[in-house]
Every structure is written in C-alpha cells, then in structure tokens.
C-alpha atoms as a PDB file:
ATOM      1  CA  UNK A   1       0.000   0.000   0.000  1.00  0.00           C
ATOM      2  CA  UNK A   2       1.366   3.286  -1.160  1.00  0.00           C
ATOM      3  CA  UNK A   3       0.828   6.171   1.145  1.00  0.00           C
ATOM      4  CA  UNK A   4       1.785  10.261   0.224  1.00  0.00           C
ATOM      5  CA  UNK A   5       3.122  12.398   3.125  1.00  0.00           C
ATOM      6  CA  UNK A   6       1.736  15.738   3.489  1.00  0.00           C
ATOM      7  CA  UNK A   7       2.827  18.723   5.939  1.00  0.00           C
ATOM      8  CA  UNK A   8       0.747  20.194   8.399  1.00  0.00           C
ATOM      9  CA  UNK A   9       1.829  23.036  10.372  1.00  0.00           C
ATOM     10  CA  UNK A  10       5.787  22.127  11.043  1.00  0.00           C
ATOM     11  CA  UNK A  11       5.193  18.172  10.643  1.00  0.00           C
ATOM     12  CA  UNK A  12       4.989  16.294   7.916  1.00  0.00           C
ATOM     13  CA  UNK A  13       1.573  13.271   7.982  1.00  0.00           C
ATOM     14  CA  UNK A  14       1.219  10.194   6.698  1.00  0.00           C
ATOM     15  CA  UNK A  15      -2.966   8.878   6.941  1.00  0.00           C
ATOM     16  CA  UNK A  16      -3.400   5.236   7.888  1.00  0.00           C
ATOM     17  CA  UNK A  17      -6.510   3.510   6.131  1.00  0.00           C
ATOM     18  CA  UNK A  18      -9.342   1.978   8.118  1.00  0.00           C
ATOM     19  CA  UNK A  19      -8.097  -1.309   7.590  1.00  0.00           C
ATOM     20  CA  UNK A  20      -4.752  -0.574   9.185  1.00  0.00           C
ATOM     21  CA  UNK A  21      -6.532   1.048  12.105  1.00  0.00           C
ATOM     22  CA  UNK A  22      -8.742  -1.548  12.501  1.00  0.00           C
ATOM     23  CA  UNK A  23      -6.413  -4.147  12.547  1.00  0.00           C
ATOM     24  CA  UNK A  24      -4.038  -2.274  15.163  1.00  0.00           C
ATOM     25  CA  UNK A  25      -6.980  -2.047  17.125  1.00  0.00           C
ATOM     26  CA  UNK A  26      -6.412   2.018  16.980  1.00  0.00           C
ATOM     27  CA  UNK A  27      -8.391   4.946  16.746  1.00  0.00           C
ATOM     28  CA  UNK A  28      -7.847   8.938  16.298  1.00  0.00           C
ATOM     29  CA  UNK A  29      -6.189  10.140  19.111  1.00  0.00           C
ATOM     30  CA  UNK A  30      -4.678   7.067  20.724  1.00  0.00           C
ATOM     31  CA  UNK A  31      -1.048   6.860  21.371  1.00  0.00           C
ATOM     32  CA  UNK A  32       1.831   4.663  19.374  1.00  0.00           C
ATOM     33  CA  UNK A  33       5.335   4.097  19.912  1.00  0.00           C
ATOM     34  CA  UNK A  34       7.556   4.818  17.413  1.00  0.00           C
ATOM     35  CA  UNK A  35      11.180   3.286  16.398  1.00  0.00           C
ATOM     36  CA  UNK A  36      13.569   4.399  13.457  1.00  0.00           C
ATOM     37  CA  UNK A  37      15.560   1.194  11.961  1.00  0.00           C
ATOM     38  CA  UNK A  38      18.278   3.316  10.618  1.00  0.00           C
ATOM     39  CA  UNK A  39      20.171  -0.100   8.934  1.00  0.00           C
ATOM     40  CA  UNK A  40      16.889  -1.157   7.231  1.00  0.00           C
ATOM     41  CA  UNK A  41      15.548   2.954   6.788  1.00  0.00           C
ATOM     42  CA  UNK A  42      12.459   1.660   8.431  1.00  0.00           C
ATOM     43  CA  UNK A  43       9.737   3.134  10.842  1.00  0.00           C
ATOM     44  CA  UNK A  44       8.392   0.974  13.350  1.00  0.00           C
ATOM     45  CA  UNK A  45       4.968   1.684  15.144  1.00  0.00           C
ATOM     46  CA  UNK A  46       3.609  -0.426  17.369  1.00  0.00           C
ATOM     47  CA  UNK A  47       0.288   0.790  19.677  1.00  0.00           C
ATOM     48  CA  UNK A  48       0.932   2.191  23.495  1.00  0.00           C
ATOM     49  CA  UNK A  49      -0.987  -0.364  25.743  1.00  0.00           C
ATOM     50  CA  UNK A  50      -3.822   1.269  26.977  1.00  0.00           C
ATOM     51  CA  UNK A  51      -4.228   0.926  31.388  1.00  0.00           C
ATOM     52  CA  UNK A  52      -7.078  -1.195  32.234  1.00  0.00           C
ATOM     53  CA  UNK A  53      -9.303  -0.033  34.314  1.00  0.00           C
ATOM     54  CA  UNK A  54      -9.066  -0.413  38.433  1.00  0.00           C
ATOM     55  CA  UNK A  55     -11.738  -0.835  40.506  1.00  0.00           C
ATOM     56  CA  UNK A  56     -13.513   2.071  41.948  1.00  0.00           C
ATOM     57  CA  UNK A  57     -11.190   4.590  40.308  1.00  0.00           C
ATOM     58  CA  UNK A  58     -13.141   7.014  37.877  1.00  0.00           C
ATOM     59  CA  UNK A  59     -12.270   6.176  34.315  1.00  0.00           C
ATOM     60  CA  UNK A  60     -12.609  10.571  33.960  1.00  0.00           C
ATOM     61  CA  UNK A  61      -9.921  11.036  36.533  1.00  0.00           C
ATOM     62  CA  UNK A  62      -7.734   8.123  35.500  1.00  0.00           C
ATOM     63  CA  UNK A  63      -7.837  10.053  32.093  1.00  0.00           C
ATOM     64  CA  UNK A  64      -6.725  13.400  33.675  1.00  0.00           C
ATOM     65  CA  UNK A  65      -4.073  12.084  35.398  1.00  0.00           C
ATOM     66  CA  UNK A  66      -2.730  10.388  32.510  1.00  0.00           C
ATOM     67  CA  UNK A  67      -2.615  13.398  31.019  1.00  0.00           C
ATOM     68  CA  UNK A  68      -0.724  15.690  33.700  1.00  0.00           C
ATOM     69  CA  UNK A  69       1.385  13.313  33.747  1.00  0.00           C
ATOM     70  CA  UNK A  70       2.371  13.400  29.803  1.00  0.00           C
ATOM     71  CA  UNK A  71       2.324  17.142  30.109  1.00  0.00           C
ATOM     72  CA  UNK A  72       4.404  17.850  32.801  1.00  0.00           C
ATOM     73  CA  UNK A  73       6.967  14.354  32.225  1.00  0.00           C
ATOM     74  CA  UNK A  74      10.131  16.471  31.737  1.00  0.00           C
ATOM     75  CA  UNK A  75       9.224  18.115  34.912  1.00  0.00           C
ATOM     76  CA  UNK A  76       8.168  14.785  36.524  1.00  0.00           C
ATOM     77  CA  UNK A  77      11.547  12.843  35.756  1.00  0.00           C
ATOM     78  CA  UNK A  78      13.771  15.740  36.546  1.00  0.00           C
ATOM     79  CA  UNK A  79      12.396  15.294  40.049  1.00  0.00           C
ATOM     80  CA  UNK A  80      13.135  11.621  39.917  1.00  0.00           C
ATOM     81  CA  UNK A  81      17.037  12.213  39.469  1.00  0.00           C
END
C-alpha cells in the first residue's frame, strides 16, 4: 500500500486507512510508539498499551491524570534524578 506524506503546520503526515486502524486495534487520538531502523531505513509503530481499568477509580480522573502526567513528564523525571 502506497501512502503520500503531506505537511501540516511544522510536521509532515502520513494517513493510515481503516483497515490498518482496525487491525491495530487504533483509533484517532490514541497513542503509538515509534522506532527508526536506521540499517533497514524503516519506521516501526507499534500501539501504546492502553491501562485497564481499576476498581472504583473514575475512568474521567484516571484520564486526567494520565494526562498531567504526559504534560508535565520532563518536569516529573527531573524530580526523579
């Protein structure tokens, strides 16, 4: 499957068909780790596991706190040092 790159804003895009998405069991917005194979010139993606739910925590909150926590990571593992 032949895909075109595009720029938006400062990055450049690639779009992923349905069928990829599907299959990675991804949607818009989730998260993916990505991995440059410089020897092969090949990108690697591979989805982020999403957290499973614990009992009795709010899945709103969880979701909040997930993202403070990607906001503010610099901060977060400066502290950790």
């Amino acid at each position: 499957m032949e895909r075109r790159l595009f720029k938006t804003g400062n990055c450049v895009v690639i779009s992923l068909s349905k069928e990829i998405l599907d299959g990675l069991g991804l949607a818009d917005g989730e998260n993916v780790s990505l991995e440059f194979d410089r020897q092969k010139k090949r990108v690697i993606f591979t989805p982020v596991e999403k957290p499973q739910a614990v009992a009795g925590v709010d899945e709103n909150f969880a979701h909040q706190v997930n993202e403070f926590i990607e906001y503010y990571r610099p901060a977060l593992e400066e502290l950790t040092k």
